[in-house]
C-alpha atoms as a PDB file:
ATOM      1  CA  UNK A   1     -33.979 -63.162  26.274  1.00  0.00           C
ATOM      2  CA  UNK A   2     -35.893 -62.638  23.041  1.00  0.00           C
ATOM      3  CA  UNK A   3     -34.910 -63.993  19.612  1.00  0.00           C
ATOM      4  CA  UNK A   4     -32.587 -61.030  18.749  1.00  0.00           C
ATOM      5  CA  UNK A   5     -30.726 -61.067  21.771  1.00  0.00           C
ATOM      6  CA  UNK A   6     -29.809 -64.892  21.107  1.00  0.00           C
ATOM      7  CA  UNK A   7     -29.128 -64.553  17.925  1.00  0.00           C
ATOM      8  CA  UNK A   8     -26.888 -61.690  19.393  1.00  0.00           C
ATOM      9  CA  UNK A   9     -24.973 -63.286  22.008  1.00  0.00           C
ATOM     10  CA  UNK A  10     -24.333 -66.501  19.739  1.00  0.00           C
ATOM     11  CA  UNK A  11     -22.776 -64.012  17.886  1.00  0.00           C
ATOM     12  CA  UNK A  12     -20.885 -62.462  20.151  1.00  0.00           C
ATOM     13  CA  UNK A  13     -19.654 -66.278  21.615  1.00  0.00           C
ATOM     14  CA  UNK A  14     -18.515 -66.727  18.298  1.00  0.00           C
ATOM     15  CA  UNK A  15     -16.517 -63.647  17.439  1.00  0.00           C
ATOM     16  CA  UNK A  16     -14.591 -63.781  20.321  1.00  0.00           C
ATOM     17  CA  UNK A  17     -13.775 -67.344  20.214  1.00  0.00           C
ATOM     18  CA  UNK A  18     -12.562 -66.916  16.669  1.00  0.00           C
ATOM     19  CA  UNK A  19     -10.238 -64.272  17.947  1.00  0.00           C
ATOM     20  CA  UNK A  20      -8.634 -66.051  20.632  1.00  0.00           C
ATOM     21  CA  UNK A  21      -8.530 -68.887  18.579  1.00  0.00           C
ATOM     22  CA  UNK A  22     -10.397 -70.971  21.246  1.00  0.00           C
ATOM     23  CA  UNK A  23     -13.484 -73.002  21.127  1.00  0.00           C
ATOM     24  CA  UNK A  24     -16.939 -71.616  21.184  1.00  0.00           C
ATOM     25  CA  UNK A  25     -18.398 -73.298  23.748  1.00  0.00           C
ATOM     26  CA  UNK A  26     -15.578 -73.345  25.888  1.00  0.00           C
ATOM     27  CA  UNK A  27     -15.786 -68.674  25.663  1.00  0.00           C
ATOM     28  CA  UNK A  28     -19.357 -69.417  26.494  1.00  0.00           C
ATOM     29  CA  UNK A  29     -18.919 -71.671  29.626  1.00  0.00           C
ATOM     30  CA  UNK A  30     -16.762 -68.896  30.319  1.00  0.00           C
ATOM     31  CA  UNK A  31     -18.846 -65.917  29.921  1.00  0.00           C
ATOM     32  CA  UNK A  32     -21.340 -67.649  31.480  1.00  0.00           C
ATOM     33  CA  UNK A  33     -20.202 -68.675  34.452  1.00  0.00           C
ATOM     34  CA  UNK A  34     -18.889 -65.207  34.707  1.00  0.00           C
ATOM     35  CA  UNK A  35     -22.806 -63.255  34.248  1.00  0.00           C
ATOM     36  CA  UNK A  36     -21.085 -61.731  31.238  1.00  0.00           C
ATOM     37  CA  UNK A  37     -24.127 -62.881  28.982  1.00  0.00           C
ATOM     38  CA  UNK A  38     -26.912 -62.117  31.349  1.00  0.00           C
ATOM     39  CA  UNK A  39     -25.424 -59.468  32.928  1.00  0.00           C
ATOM     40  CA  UNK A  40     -23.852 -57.622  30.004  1.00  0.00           C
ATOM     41  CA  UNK A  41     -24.275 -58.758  26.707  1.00  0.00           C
ATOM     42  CA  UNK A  42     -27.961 -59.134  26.922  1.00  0.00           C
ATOM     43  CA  UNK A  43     -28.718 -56.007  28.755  1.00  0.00           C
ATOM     44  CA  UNK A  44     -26.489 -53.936  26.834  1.00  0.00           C
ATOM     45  CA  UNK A  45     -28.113 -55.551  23.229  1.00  0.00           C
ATOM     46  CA  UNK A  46     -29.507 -51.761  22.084  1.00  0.00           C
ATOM     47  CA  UNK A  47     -26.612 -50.407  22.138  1.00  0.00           C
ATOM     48  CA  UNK A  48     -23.626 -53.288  21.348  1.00  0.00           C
ATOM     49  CA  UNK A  49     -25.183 -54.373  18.197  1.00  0.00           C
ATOM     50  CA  UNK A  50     -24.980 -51.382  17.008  1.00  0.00           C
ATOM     51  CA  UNK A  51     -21.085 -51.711  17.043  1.00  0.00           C
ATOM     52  CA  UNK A  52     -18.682 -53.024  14.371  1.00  0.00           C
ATOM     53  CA  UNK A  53     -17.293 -56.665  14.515  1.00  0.00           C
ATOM     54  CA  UNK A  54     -14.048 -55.289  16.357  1.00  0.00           C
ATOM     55  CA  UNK A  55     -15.249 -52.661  18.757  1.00  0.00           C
ATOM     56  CA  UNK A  56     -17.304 -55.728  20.360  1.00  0.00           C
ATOM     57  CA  UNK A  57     -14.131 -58.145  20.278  1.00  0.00           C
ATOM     58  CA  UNK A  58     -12.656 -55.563  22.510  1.00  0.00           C
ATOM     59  CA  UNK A  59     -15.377 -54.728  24.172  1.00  0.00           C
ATOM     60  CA  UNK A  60     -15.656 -58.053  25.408  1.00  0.00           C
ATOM     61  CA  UNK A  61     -12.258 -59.159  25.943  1.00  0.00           C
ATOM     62  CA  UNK A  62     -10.975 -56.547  27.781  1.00  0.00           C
ATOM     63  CA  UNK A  63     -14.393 -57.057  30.421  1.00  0.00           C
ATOM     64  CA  UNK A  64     -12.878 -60.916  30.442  1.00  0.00           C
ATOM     65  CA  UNK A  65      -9.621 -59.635  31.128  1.00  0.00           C
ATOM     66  CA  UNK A  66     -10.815 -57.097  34.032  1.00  0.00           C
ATOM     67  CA  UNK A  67     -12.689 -60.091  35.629  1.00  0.00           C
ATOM     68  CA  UNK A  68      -9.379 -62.407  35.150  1.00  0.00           C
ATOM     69  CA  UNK A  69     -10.911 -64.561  32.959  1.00  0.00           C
ATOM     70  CA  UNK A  70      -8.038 -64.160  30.724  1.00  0.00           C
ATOM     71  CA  UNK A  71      -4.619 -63.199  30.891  1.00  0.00           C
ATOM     72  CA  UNK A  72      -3.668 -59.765  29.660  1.00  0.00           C
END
């Protein structure tokens, strides 16, 4: 993971944790204990940072949600 993609995924942490109203490193645990950094976030960096603020709160929750790593 290179600087950008850090700096990405700290972002990401922290976006969605603000909009479930839960803890950031508790949505990290989470996500990565789940591969969702590793396996998604990172890998898909070219593309998802090119997407607004909301698209990527979606984006992201609704992969949590399909994995039942939240309720719907």
């Amino acid at each position: 993971m290179n600087k950008e993609e850090m700096n990405f995924t700290i972002y990401c942490v922290g976006i969605v944790a603000e909009s479930l109203g839960r803890d950031a490193s508790e949505i990290y645990r989470i996500m990565q204990k789940a591969n969702l950094i590793m396996g998604y976030i990172v890998p898909c960096f070219d593309v998802l940072h090119t997407f607004s603020k909301e698209y990527i709160i979606e984006d992201i929750t609704n992969l949590m949600k399909k994995k039942g790593l939240l309720l719907s």
